[in-house]
PDB file of N, CA and C in Angstrom:
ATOM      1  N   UNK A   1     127.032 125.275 125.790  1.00  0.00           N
ATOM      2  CA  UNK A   1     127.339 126.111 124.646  1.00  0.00           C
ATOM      3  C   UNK A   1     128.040 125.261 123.593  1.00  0.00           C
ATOM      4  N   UNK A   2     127.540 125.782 122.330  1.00  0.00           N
ATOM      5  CA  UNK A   2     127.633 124.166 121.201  1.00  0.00           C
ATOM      6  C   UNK A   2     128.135 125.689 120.265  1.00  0.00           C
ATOM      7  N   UNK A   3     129.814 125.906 119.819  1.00  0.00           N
ATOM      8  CA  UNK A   3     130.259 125.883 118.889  1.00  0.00           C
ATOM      9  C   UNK A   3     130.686 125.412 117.486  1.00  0.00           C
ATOM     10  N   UNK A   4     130.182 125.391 116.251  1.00  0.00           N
ATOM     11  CA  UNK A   4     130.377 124.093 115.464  1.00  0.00           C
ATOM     12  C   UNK A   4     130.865 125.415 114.888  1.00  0.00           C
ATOM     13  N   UNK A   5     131.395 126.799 114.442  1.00  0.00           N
ATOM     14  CA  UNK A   5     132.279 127.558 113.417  1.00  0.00           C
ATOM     15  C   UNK A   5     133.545 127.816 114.053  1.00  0.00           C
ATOM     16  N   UNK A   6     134.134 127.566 113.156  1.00  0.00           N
ATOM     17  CA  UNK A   6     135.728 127.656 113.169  1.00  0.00           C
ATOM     18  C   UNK A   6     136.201 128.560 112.060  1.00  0.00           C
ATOM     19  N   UNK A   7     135.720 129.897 112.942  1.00  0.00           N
ATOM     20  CA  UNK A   7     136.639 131.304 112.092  1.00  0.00           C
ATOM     21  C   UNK A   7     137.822 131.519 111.622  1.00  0.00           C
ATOM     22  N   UNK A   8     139.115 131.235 112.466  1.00  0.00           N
ATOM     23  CA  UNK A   8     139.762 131.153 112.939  1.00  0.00           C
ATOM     24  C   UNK A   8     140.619 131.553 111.952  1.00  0.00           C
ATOM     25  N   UNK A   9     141.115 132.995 111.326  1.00  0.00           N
ATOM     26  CA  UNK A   9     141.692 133.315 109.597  1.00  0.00           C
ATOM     27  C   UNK A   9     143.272 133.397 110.625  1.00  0.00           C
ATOM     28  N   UNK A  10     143.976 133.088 111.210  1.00  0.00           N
ATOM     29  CA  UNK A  10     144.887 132.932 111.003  1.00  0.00           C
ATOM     30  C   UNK A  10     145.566 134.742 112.290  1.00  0.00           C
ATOM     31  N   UNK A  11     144.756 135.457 112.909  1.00  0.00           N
ATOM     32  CA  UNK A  11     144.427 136.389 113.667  1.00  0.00           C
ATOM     33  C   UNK A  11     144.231 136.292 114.964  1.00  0.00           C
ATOM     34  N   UNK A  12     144.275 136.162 115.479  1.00  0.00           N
ATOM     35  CA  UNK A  12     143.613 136.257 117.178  1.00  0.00           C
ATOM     36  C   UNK A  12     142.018 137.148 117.249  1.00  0.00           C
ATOM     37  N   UNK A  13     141.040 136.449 117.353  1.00  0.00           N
ATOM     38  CA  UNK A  13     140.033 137.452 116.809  1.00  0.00           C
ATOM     39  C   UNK A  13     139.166 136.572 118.924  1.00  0.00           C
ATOM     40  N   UNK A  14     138.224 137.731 119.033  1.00  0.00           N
ATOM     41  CA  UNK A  14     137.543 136.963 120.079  1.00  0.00           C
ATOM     42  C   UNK A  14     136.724 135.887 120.180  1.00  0.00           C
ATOM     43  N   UNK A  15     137.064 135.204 120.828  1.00  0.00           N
ATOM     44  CA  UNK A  15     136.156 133.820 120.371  1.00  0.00           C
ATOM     45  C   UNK A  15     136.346 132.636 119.646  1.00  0.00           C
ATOM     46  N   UNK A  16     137.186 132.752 118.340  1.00  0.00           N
ATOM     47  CA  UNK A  16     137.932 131.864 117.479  1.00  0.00           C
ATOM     48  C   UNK A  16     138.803 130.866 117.785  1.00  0.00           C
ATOM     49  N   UNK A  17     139.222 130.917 118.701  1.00  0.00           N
ATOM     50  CA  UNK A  17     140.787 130.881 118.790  1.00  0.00           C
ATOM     51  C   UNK A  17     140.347 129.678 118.880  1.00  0.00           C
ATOM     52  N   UNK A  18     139.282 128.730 119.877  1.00  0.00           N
ATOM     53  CA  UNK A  18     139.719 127.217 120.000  1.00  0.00           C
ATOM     54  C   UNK A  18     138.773 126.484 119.091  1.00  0.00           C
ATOM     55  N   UNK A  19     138.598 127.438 117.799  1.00  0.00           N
ATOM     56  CA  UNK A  19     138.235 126.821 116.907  1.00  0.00           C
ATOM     57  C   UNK A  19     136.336 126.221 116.984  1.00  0.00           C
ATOM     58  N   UNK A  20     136.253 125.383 116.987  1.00  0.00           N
ATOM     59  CA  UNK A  20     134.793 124.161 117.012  1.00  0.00           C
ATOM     60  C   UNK A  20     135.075 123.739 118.511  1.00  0.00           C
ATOM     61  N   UNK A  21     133.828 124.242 119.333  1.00  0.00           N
ATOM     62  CA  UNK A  21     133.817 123.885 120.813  1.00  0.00           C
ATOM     63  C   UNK A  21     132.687 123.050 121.231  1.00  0.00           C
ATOM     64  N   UNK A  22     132.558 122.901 122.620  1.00  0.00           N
ATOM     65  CA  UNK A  22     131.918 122.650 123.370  1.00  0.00           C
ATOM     66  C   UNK A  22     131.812 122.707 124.345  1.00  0.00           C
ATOM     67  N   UNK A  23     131.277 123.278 125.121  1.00  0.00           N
ATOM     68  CA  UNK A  23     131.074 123.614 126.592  1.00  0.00           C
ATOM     69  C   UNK A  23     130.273 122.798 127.229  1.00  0.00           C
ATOM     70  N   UNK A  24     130.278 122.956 128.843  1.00  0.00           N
ATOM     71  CA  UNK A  24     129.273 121.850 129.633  1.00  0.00           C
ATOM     72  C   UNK A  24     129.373 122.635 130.925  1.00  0.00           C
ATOM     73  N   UNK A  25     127.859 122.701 131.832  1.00  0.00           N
ATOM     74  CA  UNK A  25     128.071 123.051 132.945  1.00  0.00           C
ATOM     75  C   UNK A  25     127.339 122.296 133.905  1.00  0.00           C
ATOM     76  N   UNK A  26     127.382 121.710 135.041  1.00  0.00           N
ATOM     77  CA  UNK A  26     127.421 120.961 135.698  1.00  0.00           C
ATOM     78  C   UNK A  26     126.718 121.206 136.755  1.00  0.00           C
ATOM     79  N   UNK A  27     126.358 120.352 137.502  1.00  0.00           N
ATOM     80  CA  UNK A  27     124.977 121.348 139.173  1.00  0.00           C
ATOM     81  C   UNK A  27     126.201 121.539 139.915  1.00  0.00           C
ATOM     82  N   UNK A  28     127.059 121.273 140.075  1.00  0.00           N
ATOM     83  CA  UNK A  28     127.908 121.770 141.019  1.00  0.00           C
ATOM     84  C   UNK A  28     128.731 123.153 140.202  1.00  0.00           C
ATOM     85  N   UNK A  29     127.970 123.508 139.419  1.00  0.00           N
ATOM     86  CA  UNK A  29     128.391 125.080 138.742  1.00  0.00           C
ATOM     87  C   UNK A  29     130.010 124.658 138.240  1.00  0.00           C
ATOM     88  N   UNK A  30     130.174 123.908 137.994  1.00  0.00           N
ATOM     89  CA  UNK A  30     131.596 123.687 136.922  1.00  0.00           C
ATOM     90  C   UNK A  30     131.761 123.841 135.609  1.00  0.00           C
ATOM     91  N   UNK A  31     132.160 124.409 134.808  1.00  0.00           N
ATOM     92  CA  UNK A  31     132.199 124.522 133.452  1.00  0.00           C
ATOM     93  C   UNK A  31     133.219 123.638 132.769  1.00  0.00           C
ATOM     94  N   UNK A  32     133.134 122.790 131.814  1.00  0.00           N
ATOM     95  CA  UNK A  32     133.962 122.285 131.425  1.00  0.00           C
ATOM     96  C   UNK A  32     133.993 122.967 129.701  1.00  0.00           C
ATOM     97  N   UNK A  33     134.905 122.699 129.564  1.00  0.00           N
ATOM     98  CA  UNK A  33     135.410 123.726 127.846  1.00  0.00           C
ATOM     99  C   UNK A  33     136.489 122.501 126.759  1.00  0.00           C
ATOM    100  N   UNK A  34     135.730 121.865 126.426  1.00  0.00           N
ATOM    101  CA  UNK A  34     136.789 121.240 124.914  1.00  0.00           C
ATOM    102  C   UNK A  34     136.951 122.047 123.814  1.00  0.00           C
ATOM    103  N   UNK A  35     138.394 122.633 123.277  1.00  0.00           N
ATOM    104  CA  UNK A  35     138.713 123.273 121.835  1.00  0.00           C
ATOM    105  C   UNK A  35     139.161 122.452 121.166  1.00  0.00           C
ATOM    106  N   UNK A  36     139.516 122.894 119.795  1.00  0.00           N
ATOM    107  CA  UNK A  36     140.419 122.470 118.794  1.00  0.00           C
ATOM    108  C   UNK A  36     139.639 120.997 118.061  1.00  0.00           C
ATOM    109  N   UNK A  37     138.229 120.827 117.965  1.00  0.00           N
ATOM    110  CA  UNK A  37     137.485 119.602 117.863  1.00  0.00           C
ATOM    111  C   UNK A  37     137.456 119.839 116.392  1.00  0.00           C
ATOM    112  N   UNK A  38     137.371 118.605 115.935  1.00  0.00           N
ATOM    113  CA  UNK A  38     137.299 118.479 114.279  1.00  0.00           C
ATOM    114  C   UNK A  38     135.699 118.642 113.811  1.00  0.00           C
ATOM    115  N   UNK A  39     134.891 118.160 114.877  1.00  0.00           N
ATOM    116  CA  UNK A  39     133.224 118.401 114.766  1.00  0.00           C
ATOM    117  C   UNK A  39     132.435 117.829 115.914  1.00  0.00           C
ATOM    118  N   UNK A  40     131.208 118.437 116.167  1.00  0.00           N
ATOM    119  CA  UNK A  40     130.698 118.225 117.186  1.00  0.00           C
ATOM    120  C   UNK A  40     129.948 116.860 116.992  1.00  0.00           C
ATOM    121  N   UNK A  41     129.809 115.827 118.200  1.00  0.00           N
ATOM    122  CA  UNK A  41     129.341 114.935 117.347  1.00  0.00           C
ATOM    123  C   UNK A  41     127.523 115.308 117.690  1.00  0.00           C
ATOM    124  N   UNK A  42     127.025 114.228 116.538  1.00  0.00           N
ATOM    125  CA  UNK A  42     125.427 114.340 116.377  1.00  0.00           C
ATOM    126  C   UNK A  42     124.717 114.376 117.729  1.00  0.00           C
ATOM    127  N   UNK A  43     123.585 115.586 116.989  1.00  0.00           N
ATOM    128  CA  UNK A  43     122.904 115.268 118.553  1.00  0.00           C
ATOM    129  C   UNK A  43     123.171 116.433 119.755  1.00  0.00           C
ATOM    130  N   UNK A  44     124.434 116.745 119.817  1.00  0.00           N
ATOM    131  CA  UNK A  44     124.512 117.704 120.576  1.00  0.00           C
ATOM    132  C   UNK A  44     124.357 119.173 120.267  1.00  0.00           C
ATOM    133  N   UNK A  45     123.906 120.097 121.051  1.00  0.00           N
ATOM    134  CA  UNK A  45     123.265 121.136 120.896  1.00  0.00           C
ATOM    135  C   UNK A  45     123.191 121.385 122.313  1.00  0.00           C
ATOM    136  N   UNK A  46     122.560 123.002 121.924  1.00  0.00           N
ATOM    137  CA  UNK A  46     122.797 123.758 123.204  1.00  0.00           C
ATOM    138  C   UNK A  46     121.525 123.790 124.119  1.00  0.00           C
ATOM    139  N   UNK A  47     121.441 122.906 125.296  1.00  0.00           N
ATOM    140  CA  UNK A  47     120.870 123.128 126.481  1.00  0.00           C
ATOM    141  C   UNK A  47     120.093 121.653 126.897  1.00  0.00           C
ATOM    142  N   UNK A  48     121.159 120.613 125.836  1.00  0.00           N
ATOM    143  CA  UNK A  48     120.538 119.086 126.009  1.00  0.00           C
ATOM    144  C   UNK A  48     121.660 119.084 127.539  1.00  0.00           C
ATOM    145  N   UNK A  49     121.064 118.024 128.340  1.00  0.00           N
ATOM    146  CA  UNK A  49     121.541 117.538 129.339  1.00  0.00           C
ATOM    147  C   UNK A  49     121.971 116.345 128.992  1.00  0.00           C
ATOM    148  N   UNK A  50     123.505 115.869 129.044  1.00  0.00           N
ATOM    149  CA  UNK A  50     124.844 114.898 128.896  1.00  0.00           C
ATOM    150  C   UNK A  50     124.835 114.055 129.745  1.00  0.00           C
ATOM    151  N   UNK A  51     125.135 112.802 129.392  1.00  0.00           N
ATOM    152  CA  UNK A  51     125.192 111.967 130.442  1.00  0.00           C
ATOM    153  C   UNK A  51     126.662 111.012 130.066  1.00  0.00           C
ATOM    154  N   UNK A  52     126.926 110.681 131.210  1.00  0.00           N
ATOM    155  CA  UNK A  52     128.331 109.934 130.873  1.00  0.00           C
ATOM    156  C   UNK A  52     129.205 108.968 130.170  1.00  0.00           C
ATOM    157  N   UNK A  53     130.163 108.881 129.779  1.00  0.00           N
ATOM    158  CA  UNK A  53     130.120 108.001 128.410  1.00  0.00           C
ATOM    159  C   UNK A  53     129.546 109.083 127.084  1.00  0.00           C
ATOM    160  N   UNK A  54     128.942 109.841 127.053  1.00  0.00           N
ATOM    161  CA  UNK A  54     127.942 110.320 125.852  1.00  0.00           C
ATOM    162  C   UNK A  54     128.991 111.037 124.783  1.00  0.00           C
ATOM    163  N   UNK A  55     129.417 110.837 123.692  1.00  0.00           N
ATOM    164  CA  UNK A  55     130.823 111.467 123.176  1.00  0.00           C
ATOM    165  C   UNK A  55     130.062 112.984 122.650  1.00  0.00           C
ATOM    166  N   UNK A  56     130.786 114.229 122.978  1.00  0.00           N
ATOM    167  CA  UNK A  56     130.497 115.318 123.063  1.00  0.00           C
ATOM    168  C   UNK A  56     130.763 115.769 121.602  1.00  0.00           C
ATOM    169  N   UNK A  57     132.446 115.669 120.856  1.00  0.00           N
ATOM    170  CA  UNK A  57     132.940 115.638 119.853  1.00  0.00           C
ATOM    171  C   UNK A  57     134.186 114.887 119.336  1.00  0.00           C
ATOM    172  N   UNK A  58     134.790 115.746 118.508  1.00  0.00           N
ATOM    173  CA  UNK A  58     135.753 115.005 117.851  1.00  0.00           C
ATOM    174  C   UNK A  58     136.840 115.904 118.275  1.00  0.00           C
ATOM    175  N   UNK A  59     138.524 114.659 118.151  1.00  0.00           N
ATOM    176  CA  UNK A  59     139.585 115.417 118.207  1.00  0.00           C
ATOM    177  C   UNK A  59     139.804 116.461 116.881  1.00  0.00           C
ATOM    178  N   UNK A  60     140.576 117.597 117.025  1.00  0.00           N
ATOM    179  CA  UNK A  60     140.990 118.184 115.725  1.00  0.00           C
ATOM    180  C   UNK A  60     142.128 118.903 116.253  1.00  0.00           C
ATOM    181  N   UNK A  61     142.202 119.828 114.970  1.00  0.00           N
ATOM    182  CA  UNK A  61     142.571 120.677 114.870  1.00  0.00           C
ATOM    183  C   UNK A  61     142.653 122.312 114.576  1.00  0.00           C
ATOM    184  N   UNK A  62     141.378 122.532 114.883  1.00  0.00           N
ATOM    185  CA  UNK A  62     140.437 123.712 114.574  1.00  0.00           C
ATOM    186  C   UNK A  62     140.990 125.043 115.105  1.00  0.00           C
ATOM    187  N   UNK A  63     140.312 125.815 114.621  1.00  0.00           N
ATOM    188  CA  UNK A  63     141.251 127.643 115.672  1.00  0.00           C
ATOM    189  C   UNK A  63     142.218 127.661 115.451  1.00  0.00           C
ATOM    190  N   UNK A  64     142.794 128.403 116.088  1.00  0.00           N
ATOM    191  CA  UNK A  64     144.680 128.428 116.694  1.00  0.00           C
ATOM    192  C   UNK A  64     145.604 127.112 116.194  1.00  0.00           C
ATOM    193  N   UNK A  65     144.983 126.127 116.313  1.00  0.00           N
ATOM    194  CA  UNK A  65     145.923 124.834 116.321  1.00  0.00           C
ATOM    195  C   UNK A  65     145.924 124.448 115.038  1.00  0.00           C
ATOM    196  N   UNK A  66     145.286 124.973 114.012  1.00  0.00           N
ATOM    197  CA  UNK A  66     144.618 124.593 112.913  1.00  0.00           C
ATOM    198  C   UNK A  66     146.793 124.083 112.567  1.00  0.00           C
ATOM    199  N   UNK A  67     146.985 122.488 111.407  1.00  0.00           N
ATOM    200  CA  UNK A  67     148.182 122.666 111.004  1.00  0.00           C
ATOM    201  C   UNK A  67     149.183 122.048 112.002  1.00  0.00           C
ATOM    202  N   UNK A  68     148.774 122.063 113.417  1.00  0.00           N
ATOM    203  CA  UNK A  68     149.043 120.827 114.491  1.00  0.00           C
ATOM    204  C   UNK A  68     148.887 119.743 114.434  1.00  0.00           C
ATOM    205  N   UNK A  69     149.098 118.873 115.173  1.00  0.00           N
ATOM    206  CA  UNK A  69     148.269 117.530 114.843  1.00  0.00           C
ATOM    207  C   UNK A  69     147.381 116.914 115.619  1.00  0.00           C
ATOM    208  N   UNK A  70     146.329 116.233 115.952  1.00  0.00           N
ATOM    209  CA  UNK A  70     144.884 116.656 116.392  1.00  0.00           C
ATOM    210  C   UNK A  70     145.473 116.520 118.049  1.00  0.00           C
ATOM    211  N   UNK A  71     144.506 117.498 118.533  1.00  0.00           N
ATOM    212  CA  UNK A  71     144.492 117.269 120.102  1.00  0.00           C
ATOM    213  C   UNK A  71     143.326 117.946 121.160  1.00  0.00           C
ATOM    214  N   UNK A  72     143.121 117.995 122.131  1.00  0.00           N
ATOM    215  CA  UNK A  72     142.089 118.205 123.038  1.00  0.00           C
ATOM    216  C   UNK A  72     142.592 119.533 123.771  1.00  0.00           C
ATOM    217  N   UNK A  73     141.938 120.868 123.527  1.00  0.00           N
ATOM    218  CA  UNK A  73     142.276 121.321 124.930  1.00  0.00           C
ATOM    219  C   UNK A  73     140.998 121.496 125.851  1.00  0.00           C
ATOM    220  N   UNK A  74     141.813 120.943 127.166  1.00  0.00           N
ATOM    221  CA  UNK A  74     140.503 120.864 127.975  1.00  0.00           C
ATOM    222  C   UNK A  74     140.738 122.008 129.032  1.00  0.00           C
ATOM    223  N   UNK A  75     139.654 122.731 129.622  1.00  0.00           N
ATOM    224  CA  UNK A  75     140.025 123.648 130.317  1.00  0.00           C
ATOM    225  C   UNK A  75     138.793 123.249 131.149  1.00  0.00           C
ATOM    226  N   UNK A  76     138.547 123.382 132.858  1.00  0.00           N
ATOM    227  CA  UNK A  76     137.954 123.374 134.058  1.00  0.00           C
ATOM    228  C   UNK A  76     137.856 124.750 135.134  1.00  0.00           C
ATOM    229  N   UNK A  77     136.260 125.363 134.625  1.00  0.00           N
ATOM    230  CA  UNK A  77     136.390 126.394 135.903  1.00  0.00           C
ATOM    231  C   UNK A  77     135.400 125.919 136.529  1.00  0.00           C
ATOM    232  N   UNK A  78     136.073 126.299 137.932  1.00  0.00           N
ATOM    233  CA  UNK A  78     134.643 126.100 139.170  1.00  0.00           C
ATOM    234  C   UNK A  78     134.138 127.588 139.200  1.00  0.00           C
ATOM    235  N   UNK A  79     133.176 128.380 138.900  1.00  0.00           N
ATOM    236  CA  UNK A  79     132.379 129.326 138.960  1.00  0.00           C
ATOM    237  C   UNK A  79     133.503 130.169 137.829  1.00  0.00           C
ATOM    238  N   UNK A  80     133.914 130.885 138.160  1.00  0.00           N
ATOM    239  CA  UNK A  80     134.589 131.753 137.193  1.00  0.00           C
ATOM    240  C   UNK A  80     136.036 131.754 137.001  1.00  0.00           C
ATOM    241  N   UNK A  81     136.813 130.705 138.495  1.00  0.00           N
ATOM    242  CA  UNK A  81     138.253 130.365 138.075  1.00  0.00           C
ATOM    243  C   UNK A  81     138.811 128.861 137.685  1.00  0.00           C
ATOM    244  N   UNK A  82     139.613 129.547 136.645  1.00  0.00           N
ATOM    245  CA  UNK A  82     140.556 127.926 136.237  1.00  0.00           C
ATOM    246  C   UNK A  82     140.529 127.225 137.316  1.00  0.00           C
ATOM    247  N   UNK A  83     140.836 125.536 137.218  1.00  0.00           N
ATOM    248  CA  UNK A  83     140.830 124.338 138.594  1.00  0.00           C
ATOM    249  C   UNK A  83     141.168 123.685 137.492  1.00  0.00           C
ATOM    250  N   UNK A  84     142.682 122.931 138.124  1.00  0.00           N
ATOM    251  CA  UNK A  84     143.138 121.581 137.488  1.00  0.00           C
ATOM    252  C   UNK A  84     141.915 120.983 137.226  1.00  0.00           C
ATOM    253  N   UNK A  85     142.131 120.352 136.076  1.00  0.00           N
ATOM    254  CA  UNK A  85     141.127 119.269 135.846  1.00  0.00           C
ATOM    255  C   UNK A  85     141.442 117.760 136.454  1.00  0.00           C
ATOM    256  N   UNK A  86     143.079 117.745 136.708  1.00  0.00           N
ATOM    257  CA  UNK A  86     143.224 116.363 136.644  1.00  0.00           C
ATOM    258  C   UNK A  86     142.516 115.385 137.754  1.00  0.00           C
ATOM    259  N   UNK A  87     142.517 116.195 139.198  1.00  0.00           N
ATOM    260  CA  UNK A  87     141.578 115.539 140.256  1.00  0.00           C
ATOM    261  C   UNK A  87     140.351 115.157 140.066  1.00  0.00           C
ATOM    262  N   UNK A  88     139.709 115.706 139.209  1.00  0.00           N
ATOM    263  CA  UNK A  88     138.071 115.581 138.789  1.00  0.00           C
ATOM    264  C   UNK A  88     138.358 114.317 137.540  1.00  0.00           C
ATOM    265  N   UNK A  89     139.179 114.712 136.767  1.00  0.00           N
ATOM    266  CA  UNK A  89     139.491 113.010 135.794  1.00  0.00           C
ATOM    267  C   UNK A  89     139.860 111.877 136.256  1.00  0.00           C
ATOM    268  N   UNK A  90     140.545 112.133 137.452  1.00  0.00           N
ATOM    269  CA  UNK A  90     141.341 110.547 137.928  1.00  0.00           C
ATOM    270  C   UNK A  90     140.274 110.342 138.704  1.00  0.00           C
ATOM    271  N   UNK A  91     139.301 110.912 139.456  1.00  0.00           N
ATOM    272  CA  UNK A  91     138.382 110.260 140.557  1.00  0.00           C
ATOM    273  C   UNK A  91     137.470 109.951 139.816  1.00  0.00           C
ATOM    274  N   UNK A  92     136.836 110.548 138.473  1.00  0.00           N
ATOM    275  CA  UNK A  92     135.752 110.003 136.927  1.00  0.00           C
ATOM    276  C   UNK A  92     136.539 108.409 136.676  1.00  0.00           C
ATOM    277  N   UNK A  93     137.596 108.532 136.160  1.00  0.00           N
ATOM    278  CA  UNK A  93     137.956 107.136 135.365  1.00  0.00           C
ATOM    279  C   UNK A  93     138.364 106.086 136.903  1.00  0.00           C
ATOM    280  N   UNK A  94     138.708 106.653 137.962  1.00  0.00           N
ATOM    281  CA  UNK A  94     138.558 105.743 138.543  1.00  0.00           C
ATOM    282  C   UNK A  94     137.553 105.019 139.132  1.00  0.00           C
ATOM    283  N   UNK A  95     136.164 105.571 139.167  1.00  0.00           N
ATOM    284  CA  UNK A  95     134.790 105.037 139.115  1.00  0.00           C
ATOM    285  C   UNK A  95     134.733 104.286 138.033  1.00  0.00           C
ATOM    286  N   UNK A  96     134.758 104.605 136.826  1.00  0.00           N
ATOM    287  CA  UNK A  96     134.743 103.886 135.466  1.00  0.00           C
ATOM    288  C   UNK A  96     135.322 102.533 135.589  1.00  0.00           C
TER     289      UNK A  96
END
């Protein structure tokens, strides 16, 4: 799921809030969720298959955060509940 509008008037409205997104889901049914992106980068769209290394988007400040100063929120569900992300990042970059 490839968000590139950033509604976001300053409201809590559904959907808005993390601004310019990107989503990713994975064969092991994981969803991964980046907000607050300044823009998606080229190329991506909804239902291309990602490969590693491949830059998804940009840091920002979009949605909710709009007026912050740029940052990532990353959020990890395995089927429908939150899961730290950090075990799944340190065992990624430690392959890397």
């Amino acid at each position: 799921n490839v968000d590139v509008t950033d509604t976001w008037g300053g409201e809590a409205a559904s959907g808005d809030l993390g601004g310019i997104t990107v989503s990713l889901r994975t064969s092991a049914d994981e969803r991964w969720y980046f907000a607050h992106l300044d823009r998606v980068a080229s190329g991506i769209e909804e239902g291309l298959e990602v490969t590693a290394g491949q830059p998804l988007g940009y840091v920002g400040d979009s949605g909710n955060a709009r007026g912050t100063p740029p940052h990532l929120h990353l959020s990890r569900f395995v089927g429908d509940i939150a899961a730290n992300p950090y075990h799944a990042l340190a065992v990624a970059c430690a392959d890397g």
